[in-house]
Protein backbone atom coordinates (compact mmCIF):
# COMPACT_ATOMS: atom_id res chain seq x y z
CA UNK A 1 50.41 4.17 6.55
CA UNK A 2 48.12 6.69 8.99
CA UNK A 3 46.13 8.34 6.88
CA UNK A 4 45.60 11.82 7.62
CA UNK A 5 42.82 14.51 6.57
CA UNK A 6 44.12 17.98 6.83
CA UNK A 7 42.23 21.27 7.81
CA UNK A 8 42.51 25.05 8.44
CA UNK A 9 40.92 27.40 6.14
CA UNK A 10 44.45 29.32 5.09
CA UNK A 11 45.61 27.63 2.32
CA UNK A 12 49.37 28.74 3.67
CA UNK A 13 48.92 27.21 6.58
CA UNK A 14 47.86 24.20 5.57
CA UNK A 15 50.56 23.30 2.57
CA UNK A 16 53.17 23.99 5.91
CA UNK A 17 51.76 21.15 8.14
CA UNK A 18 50.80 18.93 4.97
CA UNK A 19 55.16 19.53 4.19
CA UNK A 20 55.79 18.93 8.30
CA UNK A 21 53.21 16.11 8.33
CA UNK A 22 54.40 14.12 5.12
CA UNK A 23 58.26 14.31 6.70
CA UNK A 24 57.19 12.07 9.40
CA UNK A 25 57.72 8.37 8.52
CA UNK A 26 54.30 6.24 7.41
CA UNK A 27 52.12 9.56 7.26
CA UNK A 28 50.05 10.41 4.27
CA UNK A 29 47.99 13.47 3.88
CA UNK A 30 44.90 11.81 1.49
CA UNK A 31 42.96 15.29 1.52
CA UNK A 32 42.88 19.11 2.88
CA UNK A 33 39.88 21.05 3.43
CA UNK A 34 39.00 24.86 4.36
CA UNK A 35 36.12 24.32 6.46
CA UNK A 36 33.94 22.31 9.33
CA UNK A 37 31.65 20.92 7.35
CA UNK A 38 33.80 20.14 4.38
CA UNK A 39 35.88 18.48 7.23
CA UNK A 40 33.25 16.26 7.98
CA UNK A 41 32.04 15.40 4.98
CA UNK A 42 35.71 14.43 4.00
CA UNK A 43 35.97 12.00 6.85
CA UNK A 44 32.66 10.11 6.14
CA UNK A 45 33.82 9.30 2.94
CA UNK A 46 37.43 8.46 3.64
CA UNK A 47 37.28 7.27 6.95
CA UNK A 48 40.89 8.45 7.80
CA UNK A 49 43.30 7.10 10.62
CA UNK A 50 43.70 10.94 12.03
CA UNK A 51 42.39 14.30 11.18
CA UNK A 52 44.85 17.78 11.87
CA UNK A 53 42.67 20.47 12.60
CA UNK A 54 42.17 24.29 12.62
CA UNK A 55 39.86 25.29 16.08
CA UNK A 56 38.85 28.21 13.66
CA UNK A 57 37.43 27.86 10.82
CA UNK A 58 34.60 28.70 8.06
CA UNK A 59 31.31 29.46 8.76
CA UNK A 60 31.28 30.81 12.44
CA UNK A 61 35.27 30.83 12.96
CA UNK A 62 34.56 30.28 16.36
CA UNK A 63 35.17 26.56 17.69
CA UNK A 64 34.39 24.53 14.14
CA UNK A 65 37.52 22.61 15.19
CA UNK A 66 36.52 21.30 18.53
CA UNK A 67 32.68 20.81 17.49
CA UNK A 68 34.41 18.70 14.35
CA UNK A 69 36.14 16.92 16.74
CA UNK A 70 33.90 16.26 18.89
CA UNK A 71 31.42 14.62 15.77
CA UNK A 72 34.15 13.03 14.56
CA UNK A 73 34.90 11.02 17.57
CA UNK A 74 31.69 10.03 18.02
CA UNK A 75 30.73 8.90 14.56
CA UNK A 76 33.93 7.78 13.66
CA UNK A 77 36.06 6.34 16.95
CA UNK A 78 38.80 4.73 15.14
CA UNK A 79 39.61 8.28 13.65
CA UNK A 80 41.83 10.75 16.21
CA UNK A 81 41.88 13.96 15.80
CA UNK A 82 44.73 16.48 16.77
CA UNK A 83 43.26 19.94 17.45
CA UNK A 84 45.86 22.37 16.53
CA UNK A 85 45.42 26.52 17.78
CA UNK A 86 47.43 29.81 18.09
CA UNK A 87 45.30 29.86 21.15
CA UNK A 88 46.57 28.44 24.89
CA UNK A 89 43.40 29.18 26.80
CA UNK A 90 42.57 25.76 29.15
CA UNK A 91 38.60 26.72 28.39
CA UNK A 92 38.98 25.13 24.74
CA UNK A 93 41.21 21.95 25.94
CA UNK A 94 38.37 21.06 28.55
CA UNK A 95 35.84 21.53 26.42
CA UNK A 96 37.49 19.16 23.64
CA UNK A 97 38.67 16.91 26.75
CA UNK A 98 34.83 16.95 28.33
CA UNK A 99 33.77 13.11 27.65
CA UNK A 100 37.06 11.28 27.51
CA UNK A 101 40.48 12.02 26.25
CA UNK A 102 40.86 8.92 24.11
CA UNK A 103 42.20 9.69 20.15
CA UNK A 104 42.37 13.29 20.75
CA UNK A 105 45.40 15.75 21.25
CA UNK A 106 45.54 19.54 21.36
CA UNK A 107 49.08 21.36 19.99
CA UNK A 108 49.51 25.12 19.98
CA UNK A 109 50.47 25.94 16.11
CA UNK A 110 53.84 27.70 17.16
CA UNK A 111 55.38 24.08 18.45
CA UNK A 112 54.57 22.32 14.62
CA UNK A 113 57.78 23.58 13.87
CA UNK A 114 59.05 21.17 16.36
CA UNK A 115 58.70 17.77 14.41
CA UNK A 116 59.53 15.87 17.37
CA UNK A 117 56.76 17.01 19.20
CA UNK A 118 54.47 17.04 16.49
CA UNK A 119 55.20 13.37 16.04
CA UNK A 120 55.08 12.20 19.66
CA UNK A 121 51.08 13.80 19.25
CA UNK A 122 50.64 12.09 15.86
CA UNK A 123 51.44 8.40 16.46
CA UNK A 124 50.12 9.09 20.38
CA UNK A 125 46.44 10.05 18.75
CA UNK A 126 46.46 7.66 15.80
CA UNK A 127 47.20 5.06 18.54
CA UNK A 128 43.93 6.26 20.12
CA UNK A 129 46.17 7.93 23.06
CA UNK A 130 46.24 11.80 23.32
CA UNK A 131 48.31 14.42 23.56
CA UNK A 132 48.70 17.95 24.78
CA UNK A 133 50.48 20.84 24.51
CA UNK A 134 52.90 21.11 27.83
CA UNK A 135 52.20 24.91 27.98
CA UNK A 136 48.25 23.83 27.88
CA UNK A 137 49.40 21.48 30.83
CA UNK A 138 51.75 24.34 32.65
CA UNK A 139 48.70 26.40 32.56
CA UNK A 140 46.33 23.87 34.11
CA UNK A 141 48.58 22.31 36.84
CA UNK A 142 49.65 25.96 37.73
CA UNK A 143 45.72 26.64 38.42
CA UNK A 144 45.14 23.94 40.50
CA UNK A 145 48.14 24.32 42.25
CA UNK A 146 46.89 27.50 43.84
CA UNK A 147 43.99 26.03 45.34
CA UNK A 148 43.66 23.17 47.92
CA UNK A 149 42.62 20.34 45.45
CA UNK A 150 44.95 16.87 45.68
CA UNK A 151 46.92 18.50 42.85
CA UNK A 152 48.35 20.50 45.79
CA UNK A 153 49.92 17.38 46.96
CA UNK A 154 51.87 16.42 44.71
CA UNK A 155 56.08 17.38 44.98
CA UNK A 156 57.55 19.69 42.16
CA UNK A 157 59.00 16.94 40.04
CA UNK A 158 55.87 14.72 40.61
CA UNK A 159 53.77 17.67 38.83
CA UNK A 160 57.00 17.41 35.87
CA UNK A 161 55.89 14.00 35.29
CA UNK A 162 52.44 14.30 36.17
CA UNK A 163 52.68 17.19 32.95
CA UNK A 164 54.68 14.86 30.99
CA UNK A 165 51.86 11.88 31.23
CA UNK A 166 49.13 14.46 30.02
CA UNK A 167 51.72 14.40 26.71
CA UNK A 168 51.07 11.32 26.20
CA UNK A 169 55.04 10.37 26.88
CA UNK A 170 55.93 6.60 28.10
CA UNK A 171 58.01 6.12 30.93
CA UNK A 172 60.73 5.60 29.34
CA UNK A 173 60.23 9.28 27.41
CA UNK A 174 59.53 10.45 31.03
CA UNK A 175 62.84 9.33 32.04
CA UNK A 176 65.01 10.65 29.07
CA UNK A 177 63.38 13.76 29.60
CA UNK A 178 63.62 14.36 33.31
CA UNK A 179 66.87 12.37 33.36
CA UNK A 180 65.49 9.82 35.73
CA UNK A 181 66.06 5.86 35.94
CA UNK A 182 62.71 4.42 34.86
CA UNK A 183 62.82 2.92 38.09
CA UNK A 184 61.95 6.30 39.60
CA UNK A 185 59.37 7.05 36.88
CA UNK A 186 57.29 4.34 37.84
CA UNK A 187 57.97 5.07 41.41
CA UNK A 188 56.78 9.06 40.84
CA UNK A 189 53.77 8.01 38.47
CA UNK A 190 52.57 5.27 41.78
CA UNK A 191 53.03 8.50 44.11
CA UNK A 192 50.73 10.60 41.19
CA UNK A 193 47.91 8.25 41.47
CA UNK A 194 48.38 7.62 44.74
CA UNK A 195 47.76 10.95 46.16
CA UNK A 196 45.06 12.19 43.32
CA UNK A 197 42.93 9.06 44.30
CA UNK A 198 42.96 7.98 40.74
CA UNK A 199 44.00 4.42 41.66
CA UNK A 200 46.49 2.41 39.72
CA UNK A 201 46.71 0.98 35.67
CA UNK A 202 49.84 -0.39 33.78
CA UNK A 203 47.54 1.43 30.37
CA UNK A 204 49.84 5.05 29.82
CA UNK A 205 46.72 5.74 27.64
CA UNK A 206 44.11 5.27 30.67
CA UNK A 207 46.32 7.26 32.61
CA UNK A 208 46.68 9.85 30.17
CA UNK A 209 42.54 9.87 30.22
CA UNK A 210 42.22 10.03 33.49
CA UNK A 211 44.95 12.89 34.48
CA UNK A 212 43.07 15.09 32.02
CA UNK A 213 39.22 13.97 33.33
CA UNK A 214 40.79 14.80 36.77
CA UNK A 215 42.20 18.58 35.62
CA UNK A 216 39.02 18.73 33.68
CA UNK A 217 36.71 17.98 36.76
């Protein structure tokens, strides 16, 4: 079983994602709290596989979900955390994303709904992957694209994969998705690395880490 510790400070909110949470097979919710520091004090005495968290929250409603994250990671590494916000502003992502992407994700609270997804960022983070939101993603590659970075290399459907990496998707994911062979996946995800100088890894989670350290740079 992963064993999850819940938090956002509406109680509403939070007995909809324990319901969405507890549908997904070998996920148990062991405790829900309404603020940072009760979320903290939760996970040093139940050392969970994976927190869900509110970015706002009780006392400052302000970041208490990053800055929980961020503690959490480092105290506790074997515990992910999935950051979840109404909010799609890239400032919050890098800032969770700052030191390293491993066993954190970031998921806009309007695609929970979507259990798929909400999955996919579940078992990615508990794996100690990450995931993040593909608007999050849209928003980031579209910024870079603008400028004259190496992101401005890269061909339209190498920036579709490139966006469906950051996910935390495997190739063969990629594929179904972007109804490719896996053949051309791999061939598209060589080109990626090539041309962002990021230099080549058969780990999807190293990858993952170092697409977002490069969009985070």
């Amino acid at each position: 079983m992963t064993r999850v510790v819940l938090a956002d400070d509406s109680l509403l909110i939070r007995q909809g994602v324990r319901a969405l949470l507890e549908d997904i097979d070998g996920v148990d919710v062991i405790a829900e709290c309404g603020s940072g520091p009760e979320l903290l004090d939760a996970v040093t005495d139940l050392e969970p596989d994976l927190v869900v968290t509110d970015i706002r929250m009780p006392p400052t409603h302000t970041d208490e979900g990053i800055r929980a994250a961020l503690a959490i990671r480092a105290a506790h590494p074997d515990t992910g955390v999935v950051v979840l916000s109404q909010y799609s502003e890239p400032e919050y992502v890098l800032m969770l994303f700052e030191h390293g992407s491993d066993g954190l994700g970031y998921l806009l609270k309007e695609r929970i709904g979507d259990v798929d997804q909400l999955e996919r960022a579940v078992r990615a983070v508990a794996d100690g992957g990450s995931s993040v939101d593909p608007e999050i993603i849209d928003i980031l590659v579209s910024g870079r694209a603008k400028g004259d970075g190496p992101i401005s290399r890269l061909t339209p459907r190498e920036t579709e994969v490139l966006a469906a990496i950051a996910e935390g998707l495997n190739n063969a994911a990629i594929a179904d998705r972007l109804v490719l062979s896996d053949k051309a996946v791999g061939k598209h995800i060589n080109n990626i690395f090539s041309k962002l100088d990021l230099g080549g890894s058969d780990d999807v989670h190293r990858r993952v880490k170092a697409v977002l350290l490069w969009l985070s740079a």
